[in-house]
Protein backbone atom coordinates (compact mmCIF):
# COMPACT_ATOMS: atom_id res chain seq x y z
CA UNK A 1 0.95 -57.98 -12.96
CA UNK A 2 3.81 -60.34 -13.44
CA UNK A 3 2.35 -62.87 -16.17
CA UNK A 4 1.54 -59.32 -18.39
CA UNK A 5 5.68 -58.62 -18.48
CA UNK A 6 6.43 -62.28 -18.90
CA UNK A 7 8.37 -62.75 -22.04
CA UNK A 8 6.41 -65.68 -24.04
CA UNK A 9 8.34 -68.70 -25.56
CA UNK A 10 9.77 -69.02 -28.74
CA UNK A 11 8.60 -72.00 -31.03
CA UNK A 12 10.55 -74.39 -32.40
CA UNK A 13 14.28 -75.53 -31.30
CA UNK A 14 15.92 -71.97 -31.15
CA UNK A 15 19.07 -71.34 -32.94
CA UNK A 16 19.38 -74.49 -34.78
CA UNK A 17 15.89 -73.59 -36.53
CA UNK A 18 18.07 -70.62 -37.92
CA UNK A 19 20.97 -72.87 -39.05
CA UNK A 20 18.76 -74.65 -41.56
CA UNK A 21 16.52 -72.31 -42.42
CA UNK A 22 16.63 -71.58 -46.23
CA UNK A 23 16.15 -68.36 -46.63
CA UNK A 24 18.66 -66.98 -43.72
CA UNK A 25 21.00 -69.33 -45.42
CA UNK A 26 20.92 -68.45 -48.72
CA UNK A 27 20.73 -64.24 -47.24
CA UNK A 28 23.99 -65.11 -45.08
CA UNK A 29 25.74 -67.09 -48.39
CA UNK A 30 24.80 -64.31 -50.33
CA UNK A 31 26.19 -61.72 -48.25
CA UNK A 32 29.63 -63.30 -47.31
CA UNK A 33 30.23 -64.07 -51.01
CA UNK A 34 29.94 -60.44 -51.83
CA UNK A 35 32.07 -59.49 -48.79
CA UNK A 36 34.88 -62.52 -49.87
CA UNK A 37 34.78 -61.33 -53.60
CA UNK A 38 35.80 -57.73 -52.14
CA UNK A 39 39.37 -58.89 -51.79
CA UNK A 40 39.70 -60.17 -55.32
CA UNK A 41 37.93 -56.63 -56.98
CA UNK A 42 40.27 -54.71 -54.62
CA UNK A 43 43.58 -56.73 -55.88
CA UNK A 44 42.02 -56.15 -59.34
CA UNK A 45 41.23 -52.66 -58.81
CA UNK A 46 44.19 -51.45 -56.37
CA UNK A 47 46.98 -54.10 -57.10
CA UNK A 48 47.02 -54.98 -53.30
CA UNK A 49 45.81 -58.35 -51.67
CA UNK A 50 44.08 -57.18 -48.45
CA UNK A 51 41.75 -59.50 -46.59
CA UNK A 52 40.27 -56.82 -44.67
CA UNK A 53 38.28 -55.59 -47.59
CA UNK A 54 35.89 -58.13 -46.51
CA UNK A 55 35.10 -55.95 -43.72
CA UNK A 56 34.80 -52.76 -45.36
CA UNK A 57 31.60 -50.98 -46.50
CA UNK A 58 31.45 -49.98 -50.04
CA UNK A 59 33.04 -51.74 -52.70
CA UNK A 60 32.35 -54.36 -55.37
CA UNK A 61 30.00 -56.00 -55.50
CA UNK A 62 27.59 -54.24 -52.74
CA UNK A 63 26.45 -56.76 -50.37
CA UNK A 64 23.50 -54.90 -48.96
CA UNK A 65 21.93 -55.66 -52.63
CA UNK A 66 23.52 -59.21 -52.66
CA UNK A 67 21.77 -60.36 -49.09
CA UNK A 68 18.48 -58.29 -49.91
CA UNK A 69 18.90 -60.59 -53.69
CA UNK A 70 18.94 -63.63 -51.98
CA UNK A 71 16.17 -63.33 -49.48
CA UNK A 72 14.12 -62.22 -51.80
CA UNK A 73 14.77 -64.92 -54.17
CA UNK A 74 14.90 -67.34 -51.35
CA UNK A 75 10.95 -65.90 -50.58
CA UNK A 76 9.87 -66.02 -54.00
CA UNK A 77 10.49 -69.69 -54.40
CA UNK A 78 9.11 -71.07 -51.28
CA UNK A 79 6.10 -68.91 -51.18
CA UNK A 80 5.83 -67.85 -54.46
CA UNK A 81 5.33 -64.22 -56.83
CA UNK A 82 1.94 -63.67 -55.24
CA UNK A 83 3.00 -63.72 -51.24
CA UNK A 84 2.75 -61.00 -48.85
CA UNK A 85 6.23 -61.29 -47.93
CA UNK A 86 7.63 -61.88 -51.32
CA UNK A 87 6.20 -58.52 -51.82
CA UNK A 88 7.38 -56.89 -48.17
CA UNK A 89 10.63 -58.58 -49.54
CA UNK A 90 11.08 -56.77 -52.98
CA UNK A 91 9.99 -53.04 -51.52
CA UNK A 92 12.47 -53.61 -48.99
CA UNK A 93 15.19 -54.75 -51.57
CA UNK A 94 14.60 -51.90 -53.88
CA UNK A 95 14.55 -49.41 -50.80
CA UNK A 96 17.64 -51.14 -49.84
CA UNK A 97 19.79 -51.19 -53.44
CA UNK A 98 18.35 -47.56 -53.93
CA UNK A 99 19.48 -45.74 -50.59
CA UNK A 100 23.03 -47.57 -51.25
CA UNK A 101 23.79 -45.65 -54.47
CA UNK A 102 21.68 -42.41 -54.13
CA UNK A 103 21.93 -41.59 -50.14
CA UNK A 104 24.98 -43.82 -49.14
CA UNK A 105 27.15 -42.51 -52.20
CA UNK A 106 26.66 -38.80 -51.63
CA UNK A 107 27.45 -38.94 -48.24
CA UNK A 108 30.56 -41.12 -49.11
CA UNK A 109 30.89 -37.70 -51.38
CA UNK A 110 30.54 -35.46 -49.44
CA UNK A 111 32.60 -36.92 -46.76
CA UNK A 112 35.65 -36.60 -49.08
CA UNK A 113 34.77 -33.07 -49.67
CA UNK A 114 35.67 -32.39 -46.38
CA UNK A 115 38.22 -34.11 -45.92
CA UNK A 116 39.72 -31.80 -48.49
CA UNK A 117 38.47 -28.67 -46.65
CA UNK A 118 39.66 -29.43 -43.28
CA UNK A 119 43.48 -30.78 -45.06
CA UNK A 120 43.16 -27.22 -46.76
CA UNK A 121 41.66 -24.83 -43.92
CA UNK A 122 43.07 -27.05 -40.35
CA UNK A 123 46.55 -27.23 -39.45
CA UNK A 124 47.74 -30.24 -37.55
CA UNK A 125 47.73 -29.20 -34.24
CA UNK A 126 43.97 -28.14 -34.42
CA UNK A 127 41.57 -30.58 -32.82
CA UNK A 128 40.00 -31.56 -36.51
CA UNK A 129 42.73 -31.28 -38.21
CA UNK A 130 43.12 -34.82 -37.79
CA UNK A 131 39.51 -36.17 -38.14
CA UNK A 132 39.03 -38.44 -41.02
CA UNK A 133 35.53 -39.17 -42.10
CA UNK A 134 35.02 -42.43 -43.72
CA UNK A 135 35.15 -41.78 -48.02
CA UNK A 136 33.79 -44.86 -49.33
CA UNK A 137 29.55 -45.39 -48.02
CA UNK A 138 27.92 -45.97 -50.95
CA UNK A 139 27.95 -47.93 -54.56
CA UNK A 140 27.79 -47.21 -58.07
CA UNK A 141 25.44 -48.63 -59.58
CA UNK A 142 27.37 -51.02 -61.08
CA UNK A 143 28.25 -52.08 -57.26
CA UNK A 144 24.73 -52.60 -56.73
CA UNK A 145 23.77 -54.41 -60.19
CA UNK A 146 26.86 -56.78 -59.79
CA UNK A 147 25.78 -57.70 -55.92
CA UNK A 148 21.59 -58.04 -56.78
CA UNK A 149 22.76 -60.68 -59.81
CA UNK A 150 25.32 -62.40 -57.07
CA UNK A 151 22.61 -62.86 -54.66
CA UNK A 152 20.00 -63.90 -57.49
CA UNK A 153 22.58 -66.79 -58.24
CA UNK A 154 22.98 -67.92 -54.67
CA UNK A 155 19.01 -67.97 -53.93
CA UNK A 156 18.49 -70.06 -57.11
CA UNK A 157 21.44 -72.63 -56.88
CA UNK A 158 21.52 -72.80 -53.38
CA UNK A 159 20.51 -76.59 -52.81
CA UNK A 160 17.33 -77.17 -50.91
């Protein structure tokens, strides 16, 4: 009964398989650059240097569609157009870049909304009156377009 819950081994050398593999390399690259270009589009948007934009959600350029870029990219070229998980890799990009300016972006919407309503209809001292629901979820498609061609870049010119 024991051996059936025994957890099996994992092959190869653990994490430092990860550290040089290529395509969760060029995904994490692709990711952080979009996060690290957030404070620069912020200052240029807003006027205001603020480091912590590179932990915010939302923003230019999106960096769901910038990872999602680069692994896909990073797929295509070591397995090529015609594998299996080049494909798995595109549907799940496109899902991805999709859901962050149609789903994501309407509930960022609708989030500010009511924000409005409960300002308007709350006063202070009710228990709502000071909730705060987070504005900024989604991207514009711009957002999105901006972080699929920054990932695209990295998964090409990332060295081998």
């Amino acid at each position: 009964m024991m051996a059936a819950l025994a957890i099996p081994a994992i092959p190869g050398n653990g994490l430092s398989d990860l550290l040089v593999n290529r395509v969760f390399l060029v995904g994490f690259w692709s990711w952080f650059l979009a996060q690290f270009l957030k404070i620069f589009t912020k200052r240029f948007k807003k006027g205001v240097w603020d480091v912590g934009a590179m932990l915010e959600s939302g923003g230019m350029p999106s960096s769901h569609s910038s990872l999602c870029a680069g692994i896909t990219t990073a797929i295509a070229i070591q397995q090529g157009f015609g594998s299996g998980l080049f494909a798995a890799c595109l549907c799940f990009s496109v899902i991805v870049m999709y859901d962050a300016m149609g789903v994501r972006r309407h509930a960022g919407k609708q989030a500010e909304v009511l924000n409005k309503v409960i300002d308007e209809l709350l006063d202070d001292d009710h228990p709502m009156g000071e909730v705060k629901l987070k504005e900024v979820l989604g991207h514009t498609p711009r957002q999105v377009v901006c972080g699929g061609l920054l990932g695209l870049a990295v998964g090409l010119f990332f060295p081998a």
